[in-house]
PDB file of N, CA and C in Angstrom:
ATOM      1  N   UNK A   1    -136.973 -98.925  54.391  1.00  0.00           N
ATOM      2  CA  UNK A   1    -136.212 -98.455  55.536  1.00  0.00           C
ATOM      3  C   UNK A   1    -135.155 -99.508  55.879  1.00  0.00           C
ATOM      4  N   UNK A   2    -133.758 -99.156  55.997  1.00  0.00           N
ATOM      5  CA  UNK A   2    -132.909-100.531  56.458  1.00  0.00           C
ATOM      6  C   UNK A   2    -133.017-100.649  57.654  1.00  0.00           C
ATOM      7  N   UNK A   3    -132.637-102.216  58.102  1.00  0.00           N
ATOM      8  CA  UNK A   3    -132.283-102.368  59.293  1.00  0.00           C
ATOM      9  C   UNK A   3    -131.615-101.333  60.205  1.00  0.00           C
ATOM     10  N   UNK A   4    -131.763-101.670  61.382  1.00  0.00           N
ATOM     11  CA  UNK A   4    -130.915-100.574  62.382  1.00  0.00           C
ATOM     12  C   UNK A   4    -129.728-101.619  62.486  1.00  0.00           C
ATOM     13  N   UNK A   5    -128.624-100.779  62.790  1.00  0.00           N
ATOM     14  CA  UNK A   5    -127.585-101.160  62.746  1.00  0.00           C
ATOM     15  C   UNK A   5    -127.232-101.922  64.314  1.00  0.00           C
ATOM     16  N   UNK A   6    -126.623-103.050  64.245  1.00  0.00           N
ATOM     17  CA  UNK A   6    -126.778-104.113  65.905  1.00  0.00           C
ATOM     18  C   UNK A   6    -125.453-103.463  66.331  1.00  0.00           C
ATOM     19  N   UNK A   7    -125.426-103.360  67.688  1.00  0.00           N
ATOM     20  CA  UNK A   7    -124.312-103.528  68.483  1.00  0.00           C
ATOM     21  C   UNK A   7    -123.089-104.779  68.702  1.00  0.00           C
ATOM     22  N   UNK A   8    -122.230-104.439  68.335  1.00  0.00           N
ATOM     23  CA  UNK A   8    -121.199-106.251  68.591  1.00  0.00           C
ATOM     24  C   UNK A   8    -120.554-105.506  69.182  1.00  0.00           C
ATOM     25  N   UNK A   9    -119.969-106.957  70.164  1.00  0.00           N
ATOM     26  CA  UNK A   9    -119.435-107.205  70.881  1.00  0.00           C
ATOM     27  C   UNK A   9    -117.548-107.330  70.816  1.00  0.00           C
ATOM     28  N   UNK A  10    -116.582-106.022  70.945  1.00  0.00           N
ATOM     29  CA  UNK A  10    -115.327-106.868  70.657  1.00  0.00           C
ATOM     30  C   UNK A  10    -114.324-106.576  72.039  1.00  0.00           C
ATOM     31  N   UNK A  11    -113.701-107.602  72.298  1.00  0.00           N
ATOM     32  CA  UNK A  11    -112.938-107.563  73.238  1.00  0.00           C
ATOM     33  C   UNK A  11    -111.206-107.363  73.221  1.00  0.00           C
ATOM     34  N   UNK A  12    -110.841-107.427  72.078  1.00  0.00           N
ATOM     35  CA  UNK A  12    -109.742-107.271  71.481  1.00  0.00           C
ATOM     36  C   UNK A  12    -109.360-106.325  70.477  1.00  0.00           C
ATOM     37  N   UNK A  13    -108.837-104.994  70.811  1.00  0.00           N
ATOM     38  CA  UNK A  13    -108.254-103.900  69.648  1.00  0.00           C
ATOM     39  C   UNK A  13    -107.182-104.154  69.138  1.00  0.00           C
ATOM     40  N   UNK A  14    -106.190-104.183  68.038  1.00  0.00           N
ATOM     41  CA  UNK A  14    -105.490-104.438  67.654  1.00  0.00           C
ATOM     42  C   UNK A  14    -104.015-103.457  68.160  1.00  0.00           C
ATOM     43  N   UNK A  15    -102.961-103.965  68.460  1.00  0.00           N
ATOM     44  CA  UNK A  15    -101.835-103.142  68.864  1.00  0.00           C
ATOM     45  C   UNK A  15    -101.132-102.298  67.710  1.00  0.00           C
ATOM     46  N   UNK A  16    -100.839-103.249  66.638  1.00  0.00           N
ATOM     47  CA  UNK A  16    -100.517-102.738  65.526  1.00  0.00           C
ATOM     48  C   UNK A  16    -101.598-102.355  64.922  1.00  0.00           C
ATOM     49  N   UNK A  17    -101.608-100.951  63.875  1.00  0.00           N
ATOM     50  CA  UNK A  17    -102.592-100.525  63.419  1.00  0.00           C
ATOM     51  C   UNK A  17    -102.168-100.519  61.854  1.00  0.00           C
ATOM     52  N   UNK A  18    -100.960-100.634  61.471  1.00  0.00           N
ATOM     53  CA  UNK A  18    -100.684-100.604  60.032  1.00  0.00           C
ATOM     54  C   UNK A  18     -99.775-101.506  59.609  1.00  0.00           C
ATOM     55  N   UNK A  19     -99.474-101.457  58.407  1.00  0.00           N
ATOM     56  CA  UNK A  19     -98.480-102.443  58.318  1.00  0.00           C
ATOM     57  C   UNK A  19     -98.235-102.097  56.388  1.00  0.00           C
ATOM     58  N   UNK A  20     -97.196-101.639  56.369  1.00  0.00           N
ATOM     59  CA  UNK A  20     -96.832-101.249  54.832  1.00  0.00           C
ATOM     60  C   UNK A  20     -95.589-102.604  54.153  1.00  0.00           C
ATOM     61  N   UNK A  21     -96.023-102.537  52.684  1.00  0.00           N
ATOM     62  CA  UNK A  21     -94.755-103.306  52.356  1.00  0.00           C
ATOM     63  C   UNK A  21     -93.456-102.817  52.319  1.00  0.00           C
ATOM     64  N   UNK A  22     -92.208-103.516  51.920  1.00  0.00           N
ATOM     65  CA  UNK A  22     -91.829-103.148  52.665  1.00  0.00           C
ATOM     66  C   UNK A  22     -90.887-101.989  51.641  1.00  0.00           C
ATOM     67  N   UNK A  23     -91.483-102.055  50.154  1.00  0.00           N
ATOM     68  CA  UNK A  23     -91.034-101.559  48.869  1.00  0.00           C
ATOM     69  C   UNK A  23     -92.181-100.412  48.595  1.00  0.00           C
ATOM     70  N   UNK A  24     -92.023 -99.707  49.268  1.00  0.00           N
ATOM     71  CA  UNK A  24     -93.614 -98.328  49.120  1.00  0.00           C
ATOM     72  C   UNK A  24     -93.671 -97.548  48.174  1.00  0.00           C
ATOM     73  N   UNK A  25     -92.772 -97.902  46.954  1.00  0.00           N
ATOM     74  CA  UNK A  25     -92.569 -97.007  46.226  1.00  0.00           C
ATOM     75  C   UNK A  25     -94.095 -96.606  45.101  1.00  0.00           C
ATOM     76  N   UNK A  26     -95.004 -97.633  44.867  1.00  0.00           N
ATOM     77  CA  UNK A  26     -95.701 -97.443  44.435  1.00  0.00           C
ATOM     78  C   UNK A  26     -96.642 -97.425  45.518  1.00  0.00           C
ATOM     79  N   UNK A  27     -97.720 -95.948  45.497  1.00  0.00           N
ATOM     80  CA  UNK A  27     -98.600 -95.219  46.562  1.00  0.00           C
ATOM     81  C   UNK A  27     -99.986 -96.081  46.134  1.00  0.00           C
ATOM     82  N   UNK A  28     -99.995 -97.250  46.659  1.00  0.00           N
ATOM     83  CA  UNK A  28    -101.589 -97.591  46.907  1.00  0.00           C
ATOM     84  C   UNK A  28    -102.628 -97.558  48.111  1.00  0.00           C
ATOM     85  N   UNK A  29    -103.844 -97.736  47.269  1.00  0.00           N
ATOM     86  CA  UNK A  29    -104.616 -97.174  48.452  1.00  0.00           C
ATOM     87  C   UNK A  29    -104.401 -98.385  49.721  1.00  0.00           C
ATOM     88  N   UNK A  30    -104.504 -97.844  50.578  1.00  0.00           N
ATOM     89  CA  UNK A  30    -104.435 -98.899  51.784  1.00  0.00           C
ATOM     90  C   UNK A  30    -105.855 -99.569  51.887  1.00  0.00           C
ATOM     91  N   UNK A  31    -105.087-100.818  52.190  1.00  0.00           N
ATOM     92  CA  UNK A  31    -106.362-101.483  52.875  1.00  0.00           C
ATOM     93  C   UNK A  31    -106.675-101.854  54.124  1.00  0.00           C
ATOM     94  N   UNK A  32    -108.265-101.324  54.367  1.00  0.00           N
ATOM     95  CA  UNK A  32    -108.712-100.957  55.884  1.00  0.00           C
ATOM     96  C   UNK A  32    -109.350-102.070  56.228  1.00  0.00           C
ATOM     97  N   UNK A  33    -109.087-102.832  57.766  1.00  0.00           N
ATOM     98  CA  UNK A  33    -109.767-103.809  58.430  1.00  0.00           C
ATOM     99  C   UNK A  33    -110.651-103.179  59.006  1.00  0.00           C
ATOM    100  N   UNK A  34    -111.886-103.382  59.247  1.00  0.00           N
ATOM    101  CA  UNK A  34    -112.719-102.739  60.237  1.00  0.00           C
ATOM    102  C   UNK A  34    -112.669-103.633  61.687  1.00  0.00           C
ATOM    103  N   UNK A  35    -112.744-102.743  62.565  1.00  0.00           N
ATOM    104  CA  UNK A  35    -112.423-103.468  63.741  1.00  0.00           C
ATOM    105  C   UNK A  35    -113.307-105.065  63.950  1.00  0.00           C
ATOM    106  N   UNK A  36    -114.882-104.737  63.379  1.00  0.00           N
ATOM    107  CA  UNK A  36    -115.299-106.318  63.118  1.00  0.00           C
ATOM    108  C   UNK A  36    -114.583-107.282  62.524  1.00  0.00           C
ATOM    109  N   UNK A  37    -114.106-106.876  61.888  1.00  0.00           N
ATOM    110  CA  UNK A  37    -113.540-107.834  60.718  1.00  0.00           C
ATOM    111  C   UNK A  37    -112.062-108.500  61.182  1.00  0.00           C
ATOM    112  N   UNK A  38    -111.231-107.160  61.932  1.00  0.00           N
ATOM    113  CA  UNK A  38    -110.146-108.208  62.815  1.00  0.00           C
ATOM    114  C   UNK A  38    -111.188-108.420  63.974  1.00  0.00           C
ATOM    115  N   UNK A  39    -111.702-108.448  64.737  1.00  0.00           N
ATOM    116  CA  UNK A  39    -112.293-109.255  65.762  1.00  0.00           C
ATOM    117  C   UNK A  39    -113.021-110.700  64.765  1.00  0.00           C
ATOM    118  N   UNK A  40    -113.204-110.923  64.345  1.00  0.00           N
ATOM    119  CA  UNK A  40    -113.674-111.652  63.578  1.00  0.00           C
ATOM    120  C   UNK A  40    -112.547-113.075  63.137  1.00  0.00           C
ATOM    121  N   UNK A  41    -111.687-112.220  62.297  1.00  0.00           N
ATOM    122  CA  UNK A  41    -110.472-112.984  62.418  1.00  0.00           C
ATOM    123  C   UNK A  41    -109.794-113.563  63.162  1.00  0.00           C
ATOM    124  N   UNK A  42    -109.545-112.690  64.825  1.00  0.00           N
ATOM    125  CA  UNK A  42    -108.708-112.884  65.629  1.00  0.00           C
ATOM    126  C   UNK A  42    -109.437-114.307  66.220  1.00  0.00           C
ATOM    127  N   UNK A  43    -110.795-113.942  66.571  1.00  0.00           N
ATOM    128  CA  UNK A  43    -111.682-115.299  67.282  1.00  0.00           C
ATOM    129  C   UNK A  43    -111.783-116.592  66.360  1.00  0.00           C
ATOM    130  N   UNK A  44    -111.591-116.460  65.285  1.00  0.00           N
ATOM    131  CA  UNK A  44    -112.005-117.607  64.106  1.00  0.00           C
ATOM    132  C   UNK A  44    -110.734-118.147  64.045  1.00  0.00           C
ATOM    133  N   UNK A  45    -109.287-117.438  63.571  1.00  0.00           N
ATOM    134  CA  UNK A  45    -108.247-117.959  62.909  1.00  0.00           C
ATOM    135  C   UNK A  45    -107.274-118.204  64.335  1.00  0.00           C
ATOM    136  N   UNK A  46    -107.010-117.301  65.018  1.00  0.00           N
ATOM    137  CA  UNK A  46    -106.375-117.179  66.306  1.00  0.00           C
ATOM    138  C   UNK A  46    -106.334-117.761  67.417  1.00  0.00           C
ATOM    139  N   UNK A  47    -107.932-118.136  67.620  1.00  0.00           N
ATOM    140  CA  UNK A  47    -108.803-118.548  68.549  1.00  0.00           C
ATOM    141  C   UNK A  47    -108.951-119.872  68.395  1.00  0.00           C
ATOM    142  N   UNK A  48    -109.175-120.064  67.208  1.00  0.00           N
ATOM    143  CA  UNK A  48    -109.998-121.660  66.535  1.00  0.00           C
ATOM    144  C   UNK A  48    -111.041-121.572  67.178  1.00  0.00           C
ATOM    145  N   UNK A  49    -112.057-120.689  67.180  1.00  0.00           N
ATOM    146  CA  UNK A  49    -113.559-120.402  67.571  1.00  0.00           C
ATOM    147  C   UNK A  49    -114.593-120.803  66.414  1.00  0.00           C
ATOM    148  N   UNK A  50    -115.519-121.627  66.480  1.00  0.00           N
ATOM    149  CA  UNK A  50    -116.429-122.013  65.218  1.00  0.00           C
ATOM    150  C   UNK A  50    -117.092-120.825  65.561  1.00  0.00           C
ATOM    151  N   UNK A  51    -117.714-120.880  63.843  1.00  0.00           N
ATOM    152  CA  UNK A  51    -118.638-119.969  63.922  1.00  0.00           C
ATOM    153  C   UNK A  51    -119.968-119.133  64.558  1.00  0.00           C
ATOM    154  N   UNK A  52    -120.128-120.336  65.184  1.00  0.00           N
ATOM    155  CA  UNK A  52    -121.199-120.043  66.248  1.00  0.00           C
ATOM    156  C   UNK A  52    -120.356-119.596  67.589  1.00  0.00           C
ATOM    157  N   UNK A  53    -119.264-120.060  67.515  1.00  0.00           N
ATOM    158  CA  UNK A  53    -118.782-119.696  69.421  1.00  0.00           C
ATOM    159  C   UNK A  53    -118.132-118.180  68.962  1.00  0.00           C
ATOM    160  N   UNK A  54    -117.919-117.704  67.803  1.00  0.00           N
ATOM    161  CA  UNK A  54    -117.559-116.480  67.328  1.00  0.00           C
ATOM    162  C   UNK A  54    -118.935-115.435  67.369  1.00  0.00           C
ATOM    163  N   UNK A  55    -120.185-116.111  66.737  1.00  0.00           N
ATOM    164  CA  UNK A  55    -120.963-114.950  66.763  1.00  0.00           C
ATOM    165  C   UNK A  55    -121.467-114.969  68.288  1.00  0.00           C
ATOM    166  N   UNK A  56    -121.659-116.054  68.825  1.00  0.00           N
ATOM    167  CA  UNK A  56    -122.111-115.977  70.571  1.00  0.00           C
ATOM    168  C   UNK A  56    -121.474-114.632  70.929  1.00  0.00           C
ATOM    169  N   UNK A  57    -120.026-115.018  71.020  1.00  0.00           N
ATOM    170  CA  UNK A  57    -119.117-114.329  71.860  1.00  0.00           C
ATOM    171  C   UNK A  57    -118.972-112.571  71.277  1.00  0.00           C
ATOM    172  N   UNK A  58    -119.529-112.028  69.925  1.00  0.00           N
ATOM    173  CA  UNK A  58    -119.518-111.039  69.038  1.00  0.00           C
ATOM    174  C   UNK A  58    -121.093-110.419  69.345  1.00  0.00           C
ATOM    175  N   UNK A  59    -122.010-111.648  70.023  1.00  0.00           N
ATOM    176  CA  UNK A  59    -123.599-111.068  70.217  1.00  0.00           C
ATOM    177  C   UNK A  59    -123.885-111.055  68.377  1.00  0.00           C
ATOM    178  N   UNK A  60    -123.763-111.644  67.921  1.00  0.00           N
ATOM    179  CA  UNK A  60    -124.298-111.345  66.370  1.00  0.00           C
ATOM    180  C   UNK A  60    -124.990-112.446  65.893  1.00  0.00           C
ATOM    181  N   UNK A  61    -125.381-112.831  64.563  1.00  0.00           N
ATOM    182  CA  UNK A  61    -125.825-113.777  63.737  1.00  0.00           C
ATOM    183  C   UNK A  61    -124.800-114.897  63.349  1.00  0.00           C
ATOM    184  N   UNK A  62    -124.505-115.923  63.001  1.00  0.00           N
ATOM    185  CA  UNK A  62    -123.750-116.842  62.835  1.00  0.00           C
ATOM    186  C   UNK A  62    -123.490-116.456  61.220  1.00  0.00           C
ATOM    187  N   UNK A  63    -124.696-115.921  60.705  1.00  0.00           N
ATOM    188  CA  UNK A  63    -124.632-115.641  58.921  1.00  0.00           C
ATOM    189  C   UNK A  63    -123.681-114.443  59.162  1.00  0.00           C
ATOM    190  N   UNK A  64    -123.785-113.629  60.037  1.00  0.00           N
ATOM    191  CA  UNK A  64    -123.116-112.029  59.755  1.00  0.00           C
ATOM    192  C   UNK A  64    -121.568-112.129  59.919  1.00  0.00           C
ATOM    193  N   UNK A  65    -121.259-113.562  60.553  1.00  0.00           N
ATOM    194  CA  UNK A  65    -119.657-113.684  61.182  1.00  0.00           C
ATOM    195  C   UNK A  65    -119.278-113.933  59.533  1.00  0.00           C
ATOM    196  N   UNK A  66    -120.070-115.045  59.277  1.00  0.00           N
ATOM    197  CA  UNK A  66    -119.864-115.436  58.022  1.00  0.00           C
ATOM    198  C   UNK A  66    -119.284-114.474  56.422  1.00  0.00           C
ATOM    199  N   UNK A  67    -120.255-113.803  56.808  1.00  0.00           N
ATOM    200  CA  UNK A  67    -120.232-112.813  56.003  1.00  0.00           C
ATOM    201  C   UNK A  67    -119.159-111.695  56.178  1.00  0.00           C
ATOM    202  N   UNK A  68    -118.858-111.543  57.501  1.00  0.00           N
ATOM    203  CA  UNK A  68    -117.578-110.416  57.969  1.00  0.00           C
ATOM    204  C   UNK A  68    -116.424-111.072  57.368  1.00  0.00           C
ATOM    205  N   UNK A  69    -116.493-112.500  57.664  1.00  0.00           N
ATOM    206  CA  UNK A  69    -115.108-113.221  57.845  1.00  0.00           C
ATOM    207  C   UNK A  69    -114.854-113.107  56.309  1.00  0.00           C
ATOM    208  N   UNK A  70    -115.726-113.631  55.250  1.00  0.00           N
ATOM    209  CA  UNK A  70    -115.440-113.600  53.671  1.00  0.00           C
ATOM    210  C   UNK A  70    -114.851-112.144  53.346  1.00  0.00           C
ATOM    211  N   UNK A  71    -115.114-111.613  53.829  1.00  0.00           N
ATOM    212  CA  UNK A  71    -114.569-109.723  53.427  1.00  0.00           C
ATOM    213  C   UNK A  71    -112.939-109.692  54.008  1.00  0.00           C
ATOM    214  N   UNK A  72    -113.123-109.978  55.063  1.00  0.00           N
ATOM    215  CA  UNK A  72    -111.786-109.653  56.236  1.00  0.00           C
ATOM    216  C   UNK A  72    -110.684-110.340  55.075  1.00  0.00           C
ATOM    217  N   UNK A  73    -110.997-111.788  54.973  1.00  0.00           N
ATOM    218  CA  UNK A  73    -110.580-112.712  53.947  1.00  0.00           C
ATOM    219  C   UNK A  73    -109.624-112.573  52.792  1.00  0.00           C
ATOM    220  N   UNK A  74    -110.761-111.700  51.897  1.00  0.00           N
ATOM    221  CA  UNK A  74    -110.693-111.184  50.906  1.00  0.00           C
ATOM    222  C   UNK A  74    -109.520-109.595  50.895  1.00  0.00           C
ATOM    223  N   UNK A  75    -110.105-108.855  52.139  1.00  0.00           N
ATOM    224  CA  UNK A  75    -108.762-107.963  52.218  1.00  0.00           C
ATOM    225  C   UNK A  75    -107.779-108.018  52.636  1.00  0.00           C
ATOM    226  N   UNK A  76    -107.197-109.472  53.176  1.00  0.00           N
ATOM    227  CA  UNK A  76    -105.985-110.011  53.517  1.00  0.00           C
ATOM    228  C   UNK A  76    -105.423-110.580  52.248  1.00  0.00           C
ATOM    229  N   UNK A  77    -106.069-111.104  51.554  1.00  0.00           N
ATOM    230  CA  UNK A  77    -105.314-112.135  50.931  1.00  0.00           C
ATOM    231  C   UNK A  77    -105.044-110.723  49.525  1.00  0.00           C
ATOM    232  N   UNK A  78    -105.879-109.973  49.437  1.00  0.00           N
ATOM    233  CA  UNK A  78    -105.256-108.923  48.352  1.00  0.00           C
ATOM    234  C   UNK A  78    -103.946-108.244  49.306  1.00  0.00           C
ATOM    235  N   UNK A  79    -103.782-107.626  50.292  1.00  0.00           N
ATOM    236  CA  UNK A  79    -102.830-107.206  51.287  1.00  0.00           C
ATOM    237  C   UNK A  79    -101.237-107.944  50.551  1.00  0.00           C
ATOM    238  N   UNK A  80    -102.009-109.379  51.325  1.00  0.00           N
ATOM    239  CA  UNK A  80    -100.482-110.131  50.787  1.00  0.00           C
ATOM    240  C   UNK A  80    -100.242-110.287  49.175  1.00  0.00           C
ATOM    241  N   UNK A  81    -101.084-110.779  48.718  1.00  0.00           N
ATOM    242  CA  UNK A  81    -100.558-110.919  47.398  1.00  0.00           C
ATOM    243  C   UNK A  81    -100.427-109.549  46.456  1.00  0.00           C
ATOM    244  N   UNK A  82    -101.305-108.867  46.557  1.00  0.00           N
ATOM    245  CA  UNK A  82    -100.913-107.111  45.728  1.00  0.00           C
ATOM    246  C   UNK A  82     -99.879-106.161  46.778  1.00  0.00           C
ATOM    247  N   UNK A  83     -99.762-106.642  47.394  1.00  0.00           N
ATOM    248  CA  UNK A  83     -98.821-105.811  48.518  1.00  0.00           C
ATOM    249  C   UNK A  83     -99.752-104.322  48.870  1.00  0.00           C
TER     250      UNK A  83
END
């Protein structure tokens, strides 16, 4: 049986919701932030929040920020560099 899924905590929605390059000619799939994942970002990179004052403030695990943040990470840095 998996875990039940936890409640977090976010205090910040994002204004901008998309953001295309700026050459669209080739149709790729977009890549989706989940709202954890910019809350995650915004408190860590934005914030300069350690990891612990990120999961405090998220109500989560210090491993799970961890773990959000490597993903969020990972679909930014393909964003910028594959456009």
């Amino acid at each position: 049986m998996p875990r039940p899924v936890k409640c977090r905590k976010v205090c910040h929605f994002p204004n901008v919701l998309e953001f295309l390059p700026a050459d669209d000619t080739e149709k790729k799939m977009p890549i989706v932030l989940t709202v954890d994942e910019y809350e995650t970002i915004r408190l860590l990179d934005k914030k300069g929040y350690s990891q612990e004052q990120c999961a405090e403030s998220m109500q989560i695990a210090r491993t799970t920020v961890q773990r959000i943040y490597e993903i969020a990470r990972k679909k930014i840095a393909d964003a910028l560099i594959d456009g």
